[in-house]
PDB file of N, CA and C in Angstrom:
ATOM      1  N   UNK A   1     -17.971   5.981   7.375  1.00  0.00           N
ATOM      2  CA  UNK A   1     -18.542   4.930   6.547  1.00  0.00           C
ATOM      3  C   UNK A   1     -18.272   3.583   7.203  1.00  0.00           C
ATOM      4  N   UNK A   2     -19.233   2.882   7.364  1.00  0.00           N
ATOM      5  CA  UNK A   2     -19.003   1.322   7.859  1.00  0.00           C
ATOM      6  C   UNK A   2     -18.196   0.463   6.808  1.00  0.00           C
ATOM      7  N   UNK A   3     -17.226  -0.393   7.530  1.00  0.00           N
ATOM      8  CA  UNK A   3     -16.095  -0.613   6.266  1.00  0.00           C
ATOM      9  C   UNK A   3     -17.079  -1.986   5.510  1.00  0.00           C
ATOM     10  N   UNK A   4     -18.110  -2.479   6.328  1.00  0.00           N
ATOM     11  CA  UNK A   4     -19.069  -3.337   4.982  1.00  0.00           C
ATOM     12  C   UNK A   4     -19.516  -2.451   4.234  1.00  0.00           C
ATOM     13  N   UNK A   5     -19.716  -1.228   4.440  1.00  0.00           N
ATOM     14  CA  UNK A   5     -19.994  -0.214   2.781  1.00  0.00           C
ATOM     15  C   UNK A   5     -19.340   0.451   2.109  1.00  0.00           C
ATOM     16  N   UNK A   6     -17.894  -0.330   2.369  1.00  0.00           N
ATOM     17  CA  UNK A   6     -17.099   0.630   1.871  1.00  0.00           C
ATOM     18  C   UNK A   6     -16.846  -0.414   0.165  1.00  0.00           C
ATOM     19  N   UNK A   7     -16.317   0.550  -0.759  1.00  0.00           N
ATOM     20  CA  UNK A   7     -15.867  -0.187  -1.843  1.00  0.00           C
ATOM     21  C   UNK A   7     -15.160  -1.182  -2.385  1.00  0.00           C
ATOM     22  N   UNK A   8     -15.409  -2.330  -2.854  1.00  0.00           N
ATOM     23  CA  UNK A   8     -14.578  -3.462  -3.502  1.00  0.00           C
ATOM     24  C   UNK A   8     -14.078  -3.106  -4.435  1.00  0.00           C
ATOM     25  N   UNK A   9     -12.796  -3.485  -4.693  1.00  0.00           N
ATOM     26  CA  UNK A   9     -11.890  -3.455  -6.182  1.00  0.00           C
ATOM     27  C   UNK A   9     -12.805  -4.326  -6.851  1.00  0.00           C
ATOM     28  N   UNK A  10     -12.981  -3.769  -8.502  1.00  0.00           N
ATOM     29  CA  UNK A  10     -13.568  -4.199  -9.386  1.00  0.00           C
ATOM     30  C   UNK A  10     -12.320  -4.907 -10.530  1.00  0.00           C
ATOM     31  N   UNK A  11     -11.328  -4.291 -10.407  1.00  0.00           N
ATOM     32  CA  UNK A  11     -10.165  -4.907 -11.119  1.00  0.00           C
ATOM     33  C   UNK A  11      -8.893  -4.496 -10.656  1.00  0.00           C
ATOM     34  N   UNK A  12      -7.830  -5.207 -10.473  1.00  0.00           N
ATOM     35  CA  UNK A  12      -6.564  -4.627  -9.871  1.00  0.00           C
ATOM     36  C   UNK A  12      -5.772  -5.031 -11.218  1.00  0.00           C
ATOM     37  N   UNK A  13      -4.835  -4.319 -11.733  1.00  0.00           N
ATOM     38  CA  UNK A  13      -3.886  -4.326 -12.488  1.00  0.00           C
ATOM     39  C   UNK A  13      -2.637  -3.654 -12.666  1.00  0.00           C
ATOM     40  N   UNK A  14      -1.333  -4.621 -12.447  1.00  0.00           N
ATOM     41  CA  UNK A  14      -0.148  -4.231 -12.365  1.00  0.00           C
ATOM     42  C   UNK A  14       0.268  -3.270 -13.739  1.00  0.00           C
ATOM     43  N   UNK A  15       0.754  -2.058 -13.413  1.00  0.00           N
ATOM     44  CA  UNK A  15       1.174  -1.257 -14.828  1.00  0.00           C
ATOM     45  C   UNK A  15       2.685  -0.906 -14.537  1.00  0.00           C
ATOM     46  N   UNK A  16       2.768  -0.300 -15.827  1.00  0.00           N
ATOM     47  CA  UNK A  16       4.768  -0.299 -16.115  1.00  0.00           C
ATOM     48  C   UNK A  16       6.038  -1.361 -15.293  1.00  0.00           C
ATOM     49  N   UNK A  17       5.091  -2.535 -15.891  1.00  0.00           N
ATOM     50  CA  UNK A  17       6.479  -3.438 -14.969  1.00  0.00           C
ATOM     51  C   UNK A  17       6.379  -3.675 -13.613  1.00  0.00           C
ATOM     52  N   UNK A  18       5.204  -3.423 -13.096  1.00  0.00           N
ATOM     53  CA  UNK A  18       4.969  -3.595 -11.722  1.00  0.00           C
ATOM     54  C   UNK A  18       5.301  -2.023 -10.829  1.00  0.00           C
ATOM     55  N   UNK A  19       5.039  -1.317 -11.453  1.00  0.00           N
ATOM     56  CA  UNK A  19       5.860   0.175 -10.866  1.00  0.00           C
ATOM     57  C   UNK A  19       4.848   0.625  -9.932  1.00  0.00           C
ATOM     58  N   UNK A  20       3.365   0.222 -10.268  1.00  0.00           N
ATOM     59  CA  UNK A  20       1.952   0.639  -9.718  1.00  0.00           C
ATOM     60  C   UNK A  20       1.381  -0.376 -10.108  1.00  0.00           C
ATOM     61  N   UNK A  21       0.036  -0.250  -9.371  1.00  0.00           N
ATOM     62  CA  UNK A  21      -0.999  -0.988  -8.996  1.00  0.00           C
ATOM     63  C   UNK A  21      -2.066  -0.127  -9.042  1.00  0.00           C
ATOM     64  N   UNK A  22      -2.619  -0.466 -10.705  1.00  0.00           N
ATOM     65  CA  UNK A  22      -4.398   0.312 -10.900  1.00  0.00           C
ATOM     66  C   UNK A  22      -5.118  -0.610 -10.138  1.00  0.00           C
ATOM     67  N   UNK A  23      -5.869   0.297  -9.114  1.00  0.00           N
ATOM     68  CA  UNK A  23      -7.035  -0.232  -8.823  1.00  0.00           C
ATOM     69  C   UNK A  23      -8.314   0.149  -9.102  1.00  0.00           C
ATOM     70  N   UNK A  24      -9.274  -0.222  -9.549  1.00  0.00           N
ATOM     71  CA  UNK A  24     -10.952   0.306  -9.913  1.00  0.00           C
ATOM     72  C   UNK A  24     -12.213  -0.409  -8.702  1.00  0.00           C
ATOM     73  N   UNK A  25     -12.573   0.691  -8.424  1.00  0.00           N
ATOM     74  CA  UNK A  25     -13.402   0.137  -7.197  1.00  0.00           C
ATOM     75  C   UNK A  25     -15.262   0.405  -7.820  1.00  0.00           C
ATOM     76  N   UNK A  26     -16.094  -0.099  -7.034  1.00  0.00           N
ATOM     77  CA  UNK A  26     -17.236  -0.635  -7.870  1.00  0.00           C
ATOM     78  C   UNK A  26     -18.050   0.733  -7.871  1.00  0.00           C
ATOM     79  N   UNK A  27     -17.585   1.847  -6.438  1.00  0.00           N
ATOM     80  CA  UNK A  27     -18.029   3.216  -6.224  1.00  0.00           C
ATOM     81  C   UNK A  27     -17.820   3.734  -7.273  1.00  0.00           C
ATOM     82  N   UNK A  28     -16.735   3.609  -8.589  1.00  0.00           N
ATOM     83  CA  UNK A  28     -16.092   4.298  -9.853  1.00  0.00           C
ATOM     84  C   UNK A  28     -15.060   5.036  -9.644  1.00  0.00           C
ATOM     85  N   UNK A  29     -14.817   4.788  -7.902  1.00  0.00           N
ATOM     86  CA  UNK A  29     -13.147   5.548  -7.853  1.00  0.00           C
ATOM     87  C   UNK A  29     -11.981   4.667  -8.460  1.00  0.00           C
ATOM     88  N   UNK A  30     -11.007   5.432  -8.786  1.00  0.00           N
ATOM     89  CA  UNK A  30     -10.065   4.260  -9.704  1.00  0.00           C
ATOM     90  C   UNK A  30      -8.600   5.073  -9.127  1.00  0.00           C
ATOM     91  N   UNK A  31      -7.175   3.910  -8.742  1.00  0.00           N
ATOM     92  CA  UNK A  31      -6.699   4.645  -8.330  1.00  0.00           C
ATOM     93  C   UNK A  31      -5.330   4.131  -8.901  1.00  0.00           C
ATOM     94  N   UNK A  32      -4.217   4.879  -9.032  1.00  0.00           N
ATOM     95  CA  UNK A  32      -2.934   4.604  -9.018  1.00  0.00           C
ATOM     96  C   UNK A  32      -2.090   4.212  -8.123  1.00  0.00           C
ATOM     97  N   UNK A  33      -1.820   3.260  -7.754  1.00  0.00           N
ATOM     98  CA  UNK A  33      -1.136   3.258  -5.827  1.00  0.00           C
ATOM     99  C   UNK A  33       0.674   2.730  -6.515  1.00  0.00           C
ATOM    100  N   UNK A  34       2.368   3.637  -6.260  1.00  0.00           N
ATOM    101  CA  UNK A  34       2.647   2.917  -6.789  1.00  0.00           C
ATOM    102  C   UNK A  34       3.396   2.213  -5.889  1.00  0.00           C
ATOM    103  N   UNK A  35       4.434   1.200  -6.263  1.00  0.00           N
ATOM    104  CA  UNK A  35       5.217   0.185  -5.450  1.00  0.00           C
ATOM    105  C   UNK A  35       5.556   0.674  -4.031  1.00  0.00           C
ATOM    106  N   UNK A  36       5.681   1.896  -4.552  1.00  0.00           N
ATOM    107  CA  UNK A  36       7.062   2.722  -2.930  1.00  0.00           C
ATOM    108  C   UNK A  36       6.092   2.839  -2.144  1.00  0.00           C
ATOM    109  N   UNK A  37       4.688   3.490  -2.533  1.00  0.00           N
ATOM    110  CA  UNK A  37       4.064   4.105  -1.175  1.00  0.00           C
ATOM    111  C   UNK A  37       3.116   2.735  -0.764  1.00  0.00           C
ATOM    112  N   UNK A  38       3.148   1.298  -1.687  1.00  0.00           N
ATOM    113  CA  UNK A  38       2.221   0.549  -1.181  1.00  0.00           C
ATOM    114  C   UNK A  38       3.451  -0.582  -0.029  1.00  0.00           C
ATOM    115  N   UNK A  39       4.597   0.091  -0.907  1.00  0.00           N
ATOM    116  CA  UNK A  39       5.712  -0.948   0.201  1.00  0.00           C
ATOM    117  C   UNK A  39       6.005  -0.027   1.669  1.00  0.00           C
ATOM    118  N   UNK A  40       5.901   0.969   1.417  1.00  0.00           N
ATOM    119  CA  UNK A  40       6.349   1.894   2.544  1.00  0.00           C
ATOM    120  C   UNK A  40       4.936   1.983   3.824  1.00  0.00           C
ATOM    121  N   UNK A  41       3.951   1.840   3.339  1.00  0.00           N
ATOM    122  CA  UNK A  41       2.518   1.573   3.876  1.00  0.00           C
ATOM    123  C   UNK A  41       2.095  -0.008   3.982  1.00  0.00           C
ATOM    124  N   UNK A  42       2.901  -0.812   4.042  1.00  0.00           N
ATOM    125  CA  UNK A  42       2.426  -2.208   4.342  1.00  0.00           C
ATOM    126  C   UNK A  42       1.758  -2.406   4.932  1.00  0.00           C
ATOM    127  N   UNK A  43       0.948  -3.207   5.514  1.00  0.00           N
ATOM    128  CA  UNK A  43       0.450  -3.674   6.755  1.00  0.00           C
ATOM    129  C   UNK A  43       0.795  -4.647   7.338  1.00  0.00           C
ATOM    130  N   UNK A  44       2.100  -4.689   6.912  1.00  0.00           N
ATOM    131  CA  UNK A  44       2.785  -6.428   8.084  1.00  0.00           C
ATOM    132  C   UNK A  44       3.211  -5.495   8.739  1.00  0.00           C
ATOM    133  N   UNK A  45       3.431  -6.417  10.526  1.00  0.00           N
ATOM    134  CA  UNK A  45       4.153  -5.819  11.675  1.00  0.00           C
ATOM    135  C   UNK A  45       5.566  -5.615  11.053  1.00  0.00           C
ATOM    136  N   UNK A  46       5.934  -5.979  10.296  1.00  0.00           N
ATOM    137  CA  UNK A  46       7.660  -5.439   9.927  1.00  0.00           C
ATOM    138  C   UNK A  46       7.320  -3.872   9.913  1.00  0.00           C
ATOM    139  N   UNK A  47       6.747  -3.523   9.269  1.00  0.00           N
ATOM    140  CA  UNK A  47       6.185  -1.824   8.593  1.00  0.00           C
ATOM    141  C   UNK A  47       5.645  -0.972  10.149  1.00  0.00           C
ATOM    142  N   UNK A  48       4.610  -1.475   9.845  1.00  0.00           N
ATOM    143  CA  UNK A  48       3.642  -1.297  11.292  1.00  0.00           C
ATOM    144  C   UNK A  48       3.549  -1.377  12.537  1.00  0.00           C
ATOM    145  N   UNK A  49       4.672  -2.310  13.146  1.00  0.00           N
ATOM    146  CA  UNK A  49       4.788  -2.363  14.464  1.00  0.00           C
ATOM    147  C   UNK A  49       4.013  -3.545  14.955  1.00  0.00           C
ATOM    148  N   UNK A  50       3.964  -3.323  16.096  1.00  0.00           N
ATOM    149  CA  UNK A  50       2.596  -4.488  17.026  1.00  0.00           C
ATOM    150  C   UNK A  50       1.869  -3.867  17.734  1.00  0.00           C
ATOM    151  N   UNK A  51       1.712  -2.440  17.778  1.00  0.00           N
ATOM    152  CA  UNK A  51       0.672  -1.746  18.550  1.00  0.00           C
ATOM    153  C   UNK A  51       1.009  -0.421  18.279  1.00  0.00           C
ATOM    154  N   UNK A  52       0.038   0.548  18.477  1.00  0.00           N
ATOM    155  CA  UNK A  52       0.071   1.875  17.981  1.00  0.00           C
ATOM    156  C   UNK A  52       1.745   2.637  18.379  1.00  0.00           C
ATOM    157  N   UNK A  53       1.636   3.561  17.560  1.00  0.00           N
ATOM    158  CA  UNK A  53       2.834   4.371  17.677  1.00  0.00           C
ATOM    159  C   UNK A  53       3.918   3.061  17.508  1.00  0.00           C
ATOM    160  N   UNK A  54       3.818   2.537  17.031  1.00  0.00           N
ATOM    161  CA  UNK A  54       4.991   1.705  16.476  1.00  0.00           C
ATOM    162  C   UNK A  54       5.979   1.566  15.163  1.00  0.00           C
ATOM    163  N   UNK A  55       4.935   2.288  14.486  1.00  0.00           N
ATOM    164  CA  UNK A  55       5.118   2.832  12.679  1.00  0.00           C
ATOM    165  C   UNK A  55       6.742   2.587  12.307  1.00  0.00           C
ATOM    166  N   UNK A  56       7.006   1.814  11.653  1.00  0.00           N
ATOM    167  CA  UNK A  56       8.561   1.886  11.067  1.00  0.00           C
ATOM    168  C   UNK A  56       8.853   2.614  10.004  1.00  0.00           C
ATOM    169  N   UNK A  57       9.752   3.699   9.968  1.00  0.00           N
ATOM    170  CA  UNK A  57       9.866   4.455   8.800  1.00  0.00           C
ATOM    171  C   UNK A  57      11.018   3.399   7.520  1.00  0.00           C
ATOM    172  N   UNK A  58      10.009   3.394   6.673  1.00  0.00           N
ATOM    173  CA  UNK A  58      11.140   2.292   5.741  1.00  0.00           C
ATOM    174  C   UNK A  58      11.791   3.308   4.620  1.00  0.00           C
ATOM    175  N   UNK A  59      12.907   3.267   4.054  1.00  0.00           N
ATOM    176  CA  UNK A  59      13.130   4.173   3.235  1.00  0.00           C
ATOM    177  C   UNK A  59      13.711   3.295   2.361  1.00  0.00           C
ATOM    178  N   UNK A  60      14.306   4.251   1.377  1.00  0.00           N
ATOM    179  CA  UNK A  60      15.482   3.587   0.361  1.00  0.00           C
ATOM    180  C   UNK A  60      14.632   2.078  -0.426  1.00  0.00           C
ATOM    181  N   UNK A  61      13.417   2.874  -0.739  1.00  0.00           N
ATOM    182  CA  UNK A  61      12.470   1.947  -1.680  1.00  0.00           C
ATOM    183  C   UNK A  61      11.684   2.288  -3.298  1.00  0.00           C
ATOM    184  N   UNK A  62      12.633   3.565  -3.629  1.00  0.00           N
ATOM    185  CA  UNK A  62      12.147   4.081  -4.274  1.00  0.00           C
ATOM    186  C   UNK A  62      12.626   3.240  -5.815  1.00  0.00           C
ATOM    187  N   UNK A  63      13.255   2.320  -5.910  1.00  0.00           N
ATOM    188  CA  UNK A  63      13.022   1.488  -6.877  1.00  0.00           C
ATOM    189  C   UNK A  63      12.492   0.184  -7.115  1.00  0.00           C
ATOM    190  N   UNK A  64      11.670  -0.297  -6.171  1.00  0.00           N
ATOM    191  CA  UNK A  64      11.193  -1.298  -5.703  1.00  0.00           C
ATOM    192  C   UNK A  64       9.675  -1.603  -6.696  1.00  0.00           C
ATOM    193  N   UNK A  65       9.475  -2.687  -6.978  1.00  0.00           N
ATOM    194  CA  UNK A  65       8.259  -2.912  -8.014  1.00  0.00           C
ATOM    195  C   UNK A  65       7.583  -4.424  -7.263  1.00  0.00           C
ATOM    196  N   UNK A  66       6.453  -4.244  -7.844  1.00  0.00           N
ATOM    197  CA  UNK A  66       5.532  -5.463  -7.365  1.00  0.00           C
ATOM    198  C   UNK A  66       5.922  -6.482  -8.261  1.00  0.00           C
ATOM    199  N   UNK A  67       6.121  -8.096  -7.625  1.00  0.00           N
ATOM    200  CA  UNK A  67       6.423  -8.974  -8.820  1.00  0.00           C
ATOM    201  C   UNK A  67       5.393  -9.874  -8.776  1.00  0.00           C
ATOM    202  N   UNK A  68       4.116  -9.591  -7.575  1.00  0.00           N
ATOM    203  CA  UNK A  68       3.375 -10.268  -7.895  1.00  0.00           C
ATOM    204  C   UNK A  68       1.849 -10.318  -7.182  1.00  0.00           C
ATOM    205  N   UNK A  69       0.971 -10.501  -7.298  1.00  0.00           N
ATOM    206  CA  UNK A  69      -0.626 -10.111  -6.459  1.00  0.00           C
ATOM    207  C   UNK A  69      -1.023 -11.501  -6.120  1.00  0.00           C
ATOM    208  N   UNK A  70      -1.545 -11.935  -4.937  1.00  0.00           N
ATOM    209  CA  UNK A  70      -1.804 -13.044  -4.869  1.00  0.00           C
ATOM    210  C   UNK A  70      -3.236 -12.751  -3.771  1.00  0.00           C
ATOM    211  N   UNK A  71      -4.456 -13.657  -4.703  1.00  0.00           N
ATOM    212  CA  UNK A  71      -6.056 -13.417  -4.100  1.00  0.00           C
ATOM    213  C   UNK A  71      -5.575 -14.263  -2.068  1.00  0.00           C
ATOM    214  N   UNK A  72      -6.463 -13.800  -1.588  1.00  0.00           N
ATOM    215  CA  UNK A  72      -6.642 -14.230  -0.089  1.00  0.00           C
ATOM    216  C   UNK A  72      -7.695 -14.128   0.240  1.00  0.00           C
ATOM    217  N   UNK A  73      -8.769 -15.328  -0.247  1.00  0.00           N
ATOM    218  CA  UNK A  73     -10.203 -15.428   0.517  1.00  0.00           C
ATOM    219  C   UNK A  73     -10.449 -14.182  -0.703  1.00  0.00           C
ATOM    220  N   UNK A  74     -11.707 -13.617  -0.053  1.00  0.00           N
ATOM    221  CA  UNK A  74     -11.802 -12.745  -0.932  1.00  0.00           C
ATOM    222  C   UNK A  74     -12.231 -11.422  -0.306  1.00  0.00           C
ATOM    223  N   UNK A  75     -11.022 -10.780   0.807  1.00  0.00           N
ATOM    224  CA  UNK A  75     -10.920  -9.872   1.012  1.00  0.00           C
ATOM    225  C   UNK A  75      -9.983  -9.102   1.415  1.00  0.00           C
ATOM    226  N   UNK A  76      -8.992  -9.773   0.552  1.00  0.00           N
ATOM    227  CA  UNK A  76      -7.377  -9.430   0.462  1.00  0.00           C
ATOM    228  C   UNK A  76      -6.763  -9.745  -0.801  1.00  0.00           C
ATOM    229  N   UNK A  77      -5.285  -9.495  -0.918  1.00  0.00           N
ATOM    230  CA  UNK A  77      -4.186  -9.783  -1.710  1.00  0.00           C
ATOM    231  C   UNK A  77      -2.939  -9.673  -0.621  1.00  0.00           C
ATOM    232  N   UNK A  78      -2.172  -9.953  -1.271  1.00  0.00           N
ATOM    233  CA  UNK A  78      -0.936 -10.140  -0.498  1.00  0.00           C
ATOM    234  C   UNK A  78       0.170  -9.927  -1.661  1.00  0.00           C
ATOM    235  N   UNK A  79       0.673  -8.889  -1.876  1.00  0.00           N
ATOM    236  CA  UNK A  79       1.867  -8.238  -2.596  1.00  0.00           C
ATOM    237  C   UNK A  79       2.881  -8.532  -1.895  1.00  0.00           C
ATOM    238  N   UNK A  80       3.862  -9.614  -3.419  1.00  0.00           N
ATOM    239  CA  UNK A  80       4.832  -9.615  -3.331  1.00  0.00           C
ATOM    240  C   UNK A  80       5.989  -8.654  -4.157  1.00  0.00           C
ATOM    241  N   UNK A  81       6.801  -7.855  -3.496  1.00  0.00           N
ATOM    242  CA  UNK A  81       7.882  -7.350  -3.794  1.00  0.00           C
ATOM    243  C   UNK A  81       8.909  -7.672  -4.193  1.00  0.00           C
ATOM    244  N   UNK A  82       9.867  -7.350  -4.949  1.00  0.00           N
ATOM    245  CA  UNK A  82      11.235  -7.513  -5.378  1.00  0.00           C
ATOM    246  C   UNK A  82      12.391  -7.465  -4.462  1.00  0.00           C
ATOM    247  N   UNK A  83      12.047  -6.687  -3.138  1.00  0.00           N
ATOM    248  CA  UNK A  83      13.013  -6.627  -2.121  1.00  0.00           C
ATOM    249  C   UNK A  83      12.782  -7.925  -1.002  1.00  0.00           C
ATOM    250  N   UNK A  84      11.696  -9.019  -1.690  1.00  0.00           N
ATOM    251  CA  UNK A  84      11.657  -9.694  -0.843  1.00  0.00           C
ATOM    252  C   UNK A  84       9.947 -10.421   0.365  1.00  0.00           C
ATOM    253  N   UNK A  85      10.043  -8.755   0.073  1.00  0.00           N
ATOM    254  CA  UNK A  85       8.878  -8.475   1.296  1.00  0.00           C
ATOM    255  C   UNK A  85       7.464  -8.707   0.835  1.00  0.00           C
ATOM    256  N   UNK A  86       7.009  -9.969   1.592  1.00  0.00           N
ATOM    257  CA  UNK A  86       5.550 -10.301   1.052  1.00  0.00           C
ATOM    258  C   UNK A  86       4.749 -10.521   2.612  1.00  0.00           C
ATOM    259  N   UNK A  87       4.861 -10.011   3.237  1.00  0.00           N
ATOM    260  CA  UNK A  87       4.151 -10.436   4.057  1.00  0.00           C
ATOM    261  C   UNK A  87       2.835  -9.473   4.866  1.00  0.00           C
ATOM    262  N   UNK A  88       1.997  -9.322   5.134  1.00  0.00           N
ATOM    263  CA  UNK A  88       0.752  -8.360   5.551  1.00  0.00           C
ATOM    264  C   UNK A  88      -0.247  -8.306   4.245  1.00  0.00           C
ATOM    265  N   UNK A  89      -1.164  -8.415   4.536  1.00  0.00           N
ATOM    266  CA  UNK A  89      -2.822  -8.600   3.697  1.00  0.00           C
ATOM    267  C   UNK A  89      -3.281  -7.424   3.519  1.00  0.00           C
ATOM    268  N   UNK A  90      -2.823  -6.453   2.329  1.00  0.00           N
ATOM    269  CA  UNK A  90      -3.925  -5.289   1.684  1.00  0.00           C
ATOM    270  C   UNK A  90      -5.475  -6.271   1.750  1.00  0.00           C
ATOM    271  N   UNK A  91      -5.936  -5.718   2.652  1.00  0.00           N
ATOM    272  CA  UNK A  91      -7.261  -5.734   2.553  1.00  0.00           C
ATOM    273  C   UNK A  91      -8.263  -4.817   1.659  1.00  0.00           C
ATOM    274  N   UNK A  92      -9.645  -5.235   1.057  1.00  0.00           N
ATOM    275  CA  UNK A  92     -10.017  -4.173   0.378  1.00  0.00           C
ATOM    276  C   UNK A  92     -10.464  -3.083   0.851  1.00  0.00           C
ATOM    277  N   UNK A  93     -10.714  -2.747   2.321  1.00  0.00           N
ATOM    278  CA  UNK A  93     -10.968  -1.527   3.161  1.00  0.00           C
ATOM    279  C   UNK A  93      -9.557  -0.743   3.076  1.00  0.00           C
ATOM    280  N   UNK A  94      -8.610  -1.532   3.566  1.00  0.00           N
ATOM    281  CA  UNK A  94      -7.463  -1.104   3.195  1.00  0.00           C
ATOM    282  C   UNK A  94      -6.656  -0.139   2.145  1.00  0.00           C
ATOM    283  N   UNK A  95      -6.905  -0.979   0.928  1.00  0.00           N
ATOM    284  CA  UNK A  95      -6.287  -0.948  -0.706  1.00  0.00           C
ATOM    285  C   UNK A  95      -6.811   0.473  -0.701  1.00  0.00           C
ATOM    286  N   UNK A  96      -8.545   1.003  -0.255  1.00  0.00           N
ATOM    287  CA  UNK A  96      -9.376   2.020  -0.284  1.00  0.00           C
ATOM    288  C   UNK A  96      -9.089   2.882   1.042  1.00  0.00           C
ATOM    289  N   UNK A  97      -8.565   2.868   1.690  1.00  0.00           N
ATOM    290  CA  UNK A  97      -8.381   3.951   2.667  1.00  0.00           C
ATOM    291  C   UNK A  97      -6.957   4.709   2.197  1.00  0.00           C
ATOM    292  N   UNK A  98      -5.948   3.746   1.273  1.00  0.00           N
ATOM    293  CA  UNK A  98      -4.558   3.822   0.312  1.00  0.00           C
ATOM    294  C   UNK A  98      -4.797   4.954  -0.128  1.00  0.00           C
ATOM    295  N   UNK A  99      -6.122   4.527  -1.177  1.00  0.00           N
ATOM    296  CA  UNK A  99      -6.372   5.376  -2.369  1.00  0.00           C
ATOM    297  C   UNK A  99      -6.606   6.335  -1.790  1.00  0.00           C
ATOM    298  N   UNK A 100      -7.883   6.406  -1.214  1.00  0.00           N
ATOM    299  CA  UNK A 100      -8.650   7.576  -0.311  1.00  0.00           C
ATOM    300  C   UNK A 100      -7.803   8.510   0.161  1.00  0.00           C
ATOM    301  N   UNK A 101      -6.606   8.225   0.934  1.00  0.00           N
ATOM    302  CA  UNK A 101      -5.533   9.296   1.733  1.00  0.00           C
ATOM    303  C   UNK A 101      -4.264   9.256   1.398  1.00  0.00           C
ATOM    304  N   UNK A 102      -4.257   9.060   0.191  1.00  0.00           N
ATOM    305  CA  UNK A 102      -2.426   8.444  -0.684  1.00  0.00           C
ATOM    306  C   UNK A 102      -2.141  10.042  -0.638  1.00  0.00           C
ATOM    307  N   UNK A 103      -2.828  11.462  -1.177  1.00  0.00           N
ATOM    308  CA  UNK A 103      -1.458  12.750  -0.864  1.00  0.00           C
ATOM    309  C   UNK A 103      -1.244  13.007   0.299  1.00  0.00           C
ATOM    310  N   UNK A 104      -1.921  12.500   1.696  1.00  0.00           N
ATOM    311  CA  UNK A 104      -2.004  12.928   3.399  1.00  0.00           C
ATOM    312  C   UNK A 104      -1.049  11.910   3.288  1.00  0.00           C
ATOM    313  N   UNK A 105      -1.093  10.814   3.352  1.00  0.00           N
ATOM    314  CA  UNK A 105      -0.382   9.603   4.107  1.00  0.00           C
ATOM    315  C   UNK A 105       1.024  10.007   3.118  1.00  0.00           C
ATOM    316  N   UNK A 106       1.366  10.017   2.260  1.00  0.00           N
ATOM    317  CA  UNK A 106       2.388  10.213   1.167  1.00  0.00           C
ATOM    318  C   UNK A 106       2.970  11.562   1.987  1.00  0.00           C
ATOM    319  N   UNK A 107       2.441  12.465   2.182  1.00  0.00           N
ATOM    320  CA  UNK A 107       3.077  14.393   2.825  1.00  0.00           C
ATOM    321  C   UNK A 107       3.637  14.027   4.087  1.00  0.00           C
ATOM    322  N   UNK A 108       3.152  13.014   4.774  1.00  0.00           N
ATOM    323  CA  UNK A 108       3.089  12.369   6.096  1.00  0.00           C
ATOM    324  C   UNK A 108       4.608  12.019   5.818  1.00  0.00           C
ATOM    325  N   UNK A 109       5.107  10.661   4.806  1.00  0.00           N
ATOM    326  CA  UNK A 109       5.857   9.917   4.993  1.00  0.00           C
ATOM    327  C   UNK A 109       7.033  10.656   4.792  1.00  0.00           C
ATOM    328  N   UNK A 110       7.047  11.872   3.583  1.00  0.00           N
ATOM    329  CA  UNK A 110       8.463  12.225   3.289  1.00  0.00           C
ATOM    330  C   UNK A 110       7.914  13.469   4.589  1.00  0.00           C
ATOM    331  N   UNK A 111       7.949  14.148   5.266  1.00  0.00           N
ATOM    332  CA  UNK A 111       7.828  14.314   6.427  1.00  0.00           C
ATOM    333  C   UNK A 111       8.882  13.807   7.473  1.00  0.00           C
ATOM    334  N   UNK A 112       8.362  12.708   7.530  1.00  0.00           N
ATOM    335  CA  UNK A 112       9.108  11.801   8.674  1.00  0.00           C
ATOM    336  C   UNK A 112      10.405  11.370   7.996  1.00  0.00           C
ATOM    337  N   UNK A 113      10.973  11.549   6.804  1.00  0.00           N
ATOM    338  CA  UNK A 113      11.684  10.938   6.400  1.00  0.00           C
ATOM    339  C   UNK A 113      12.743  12.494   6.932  1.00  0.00           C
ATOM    340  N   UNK A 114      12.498  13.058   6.423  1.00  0.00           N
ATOM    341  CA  UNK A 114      13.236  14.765   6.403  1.00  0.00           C
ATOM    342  C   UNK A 114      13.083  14.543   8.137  1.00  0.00           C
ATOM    343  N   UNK A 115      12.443  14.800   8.986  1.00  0.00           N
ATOM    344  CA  UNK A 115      12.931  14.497  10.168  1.00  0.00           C
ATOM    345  C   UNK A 115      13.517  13.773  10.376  1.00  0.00           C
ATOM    346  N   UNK A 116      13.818  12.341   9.916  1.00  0.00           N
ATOM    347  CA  UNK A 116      15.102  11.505  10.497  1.00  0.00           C
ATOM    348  C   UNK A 116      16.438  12.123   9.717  1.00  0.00           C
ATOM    349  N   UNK A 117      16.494  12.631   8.767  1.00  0.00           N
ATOM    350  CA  UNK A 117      17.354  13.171   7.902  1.00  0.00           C
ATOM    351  C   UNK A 117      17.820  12.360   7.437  1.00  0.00           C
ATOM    352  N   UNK A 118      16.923  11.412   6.710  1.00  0.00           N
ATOM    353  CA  UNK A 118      16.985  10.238   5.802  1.00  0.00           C
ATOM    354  C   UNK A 118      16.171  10.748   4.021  1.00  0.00           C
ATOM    355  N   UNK A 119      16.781  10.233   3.181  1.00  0.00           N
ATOM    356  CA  UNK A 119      16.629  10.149   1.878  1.00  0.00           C
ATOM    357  C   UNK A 119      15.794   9.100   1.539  1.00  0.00           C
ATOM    358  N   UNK A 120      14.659   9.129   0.782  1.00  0.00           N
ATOM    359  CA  UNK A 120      13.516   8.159   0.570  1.00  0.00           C
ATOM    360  C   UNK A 120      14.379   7.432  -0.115  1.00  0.00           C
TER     361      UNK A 120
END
């Protein structure tokens, strides 16, 4: 899919205290994304690296909540966290590739976590 056809959030809304992030996209997919896997999946180079195979495994985030959504132009947000960490632009191709592959990318992460023989 060309990411100009891919879906816009139609509404984003913080639920249980910031625990998740409903998103509704205009396709009628609607998704649950919550704090851990949208903090553990960032897209700032802290998370991500500066070039492929760089991926940082972040752990020990499993109580971590959003304290806040902030618009960027209008094809981003920028989530701020409680641990601090606000930096990298969920884009809306992004937010939707989240939703789209959240049980792969999620099987992926505790994966890598059990290989470092680290505790999420």
């Amino acid at each position: 899919m060309n990411t100009q056809d891919r879906p816009w959030p139609v509404e984003l809304r913080l639920h249980a205290g910031g625990q998740s992030l409903n998103v509704s996209f205009d396709d009628g997919a609607n998704a649950v994304l919550e704090a851990e896997y949208l903090r553990v999946e960032s897209p700032s180079a802290e998370v991500q690296g500066h070039g492929a195979g760089q991926k940082k495994l972040v752990v020990g985030k499993e109580s971590v909540i959003i304290q806040k959504l902030e618009p960027v132009g209008n094809y981003a947000i920028r989530i701020s966290f409680n641990d601090g960490h606000d930096s990298g632009l969920f884009t809306w191709d992004y937010l939707y590739e989240l939703a789209e592959d959240k049980d792969i990318r999620w099987t992926e992460y505790l994966a890598r976590v059990a290989e470092a023989n680290l505790s999420k």
